[in-house]
Protein backbone atom coordinates (compact mmCIF):
# COMPACT_ATOMS: atom_id res chain seq x y z
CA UNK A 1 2.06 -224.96 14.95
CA UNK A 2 -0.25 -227.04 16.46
CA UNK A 3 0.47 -229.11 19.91
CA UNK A 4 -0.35 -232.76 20.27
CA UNK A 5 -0.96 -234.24 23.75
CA UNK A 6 -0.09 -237.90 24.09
CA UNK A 7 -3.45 -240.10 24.89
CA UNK A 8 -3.29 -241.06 28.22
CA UNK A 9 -3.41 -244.54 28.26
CA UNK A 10 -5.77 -246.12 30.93
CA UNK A 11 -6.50 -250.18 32.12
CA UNK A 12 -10.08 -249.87 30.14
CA UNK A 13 -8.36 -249.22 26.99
CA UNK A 14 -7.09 -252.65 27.27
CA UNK A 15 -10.71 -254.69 27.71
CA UNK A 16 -12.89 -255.77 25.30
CA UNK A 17 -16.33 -254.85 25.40
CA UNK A 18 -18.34 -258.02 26.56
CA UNK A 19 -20.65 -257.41 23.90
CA UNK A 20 -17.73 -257.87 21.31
CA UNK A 21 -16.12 -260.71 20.19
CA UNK A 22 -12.68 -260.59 18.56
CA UNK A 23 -12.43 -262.36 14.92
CA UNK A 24 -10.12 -264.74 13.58
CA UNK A 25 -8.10 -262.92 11.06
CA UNK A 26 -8.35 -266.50 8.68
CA UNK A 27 -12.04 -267.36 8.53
CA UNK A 28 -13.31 -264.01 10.02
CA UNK A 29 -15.20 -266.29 12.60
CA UNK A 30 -15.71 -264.49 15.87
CA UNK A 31 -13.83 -266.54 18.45
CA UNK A 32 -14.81 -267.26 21.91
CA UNK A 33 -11.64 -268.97 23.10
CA UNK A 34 -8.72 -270.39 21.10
CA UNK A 35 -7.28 -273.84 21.35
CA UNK A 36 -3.66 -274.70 22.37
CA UNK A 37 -1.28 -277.33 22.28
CA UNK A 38 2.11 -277.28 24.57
CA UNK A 39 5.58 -277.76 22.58
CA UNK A 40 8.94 -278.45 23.69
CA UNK A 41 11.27 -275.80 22.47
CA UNK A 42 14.81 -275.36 23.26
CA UNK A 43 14.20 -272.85 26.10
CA UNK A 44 11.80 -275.26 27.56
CA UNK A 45 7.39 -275.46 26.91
CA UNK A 46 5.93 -273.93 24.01
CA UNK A 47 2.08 -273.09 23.31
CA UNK A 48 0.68 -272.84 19.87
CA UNK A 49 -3.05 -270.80 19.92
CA UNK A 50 -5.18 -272.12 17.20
CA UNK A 51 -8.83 -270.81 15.78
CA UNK A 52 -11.35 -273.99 17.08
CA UNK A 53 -13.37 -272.86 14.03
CA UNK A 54 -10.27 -273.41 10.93
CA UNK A 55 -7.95 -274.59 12.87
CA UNK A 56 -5.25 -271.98 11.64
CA UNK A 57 -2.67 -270.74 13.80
CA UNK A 58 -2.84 -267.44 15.32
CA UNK A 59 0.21 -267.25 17.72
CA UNK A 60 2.77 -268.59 19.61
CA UNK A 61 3.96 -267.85 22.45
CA UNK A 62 6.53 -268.80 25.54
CA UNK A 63 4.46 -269.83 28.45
CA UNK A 64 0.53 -270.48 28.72
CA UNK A 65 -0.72 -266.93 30.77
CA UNK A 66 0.58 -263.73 30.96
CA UNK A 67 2.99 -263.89 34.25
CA UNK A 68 3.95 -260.41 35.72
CA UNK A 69 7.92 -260.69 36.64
């Protein structure tokens, strides 16, 4: 029976190459940015990430940045 080791999971595995740019899963348009718009949502501001190329929605989320805490 063969052993697996777990993949040690390092900060680089989490960066994009500069040389790549992620696609929008609508259009397939490689994006440079997205767009957003703040909401007001019951537990307070919203942000809606949009494609600038179609214009689709591609998430949502809570607050504008990722906040450590």
């Amino acid at each position: 029976m063969a052993i697996f080791k777990r993949r040690q999971r390092t900060m680089h595995n989490y960066y994009m190459p500069p040389d790549r740019l992620p696609v929008c899963p609508h259009c397939r348009a490689e994006v440079d940015g997205l767009m957003s718009r703040s909401i007001k949502t019951n537990a307070g501001r919203g942000y809606i990430w949009a494609c600038p190329e179609c214009l689709v929605i591609v998430g949502v989320s809570q607050r504008s940045g990722y906040v450590l805490g």
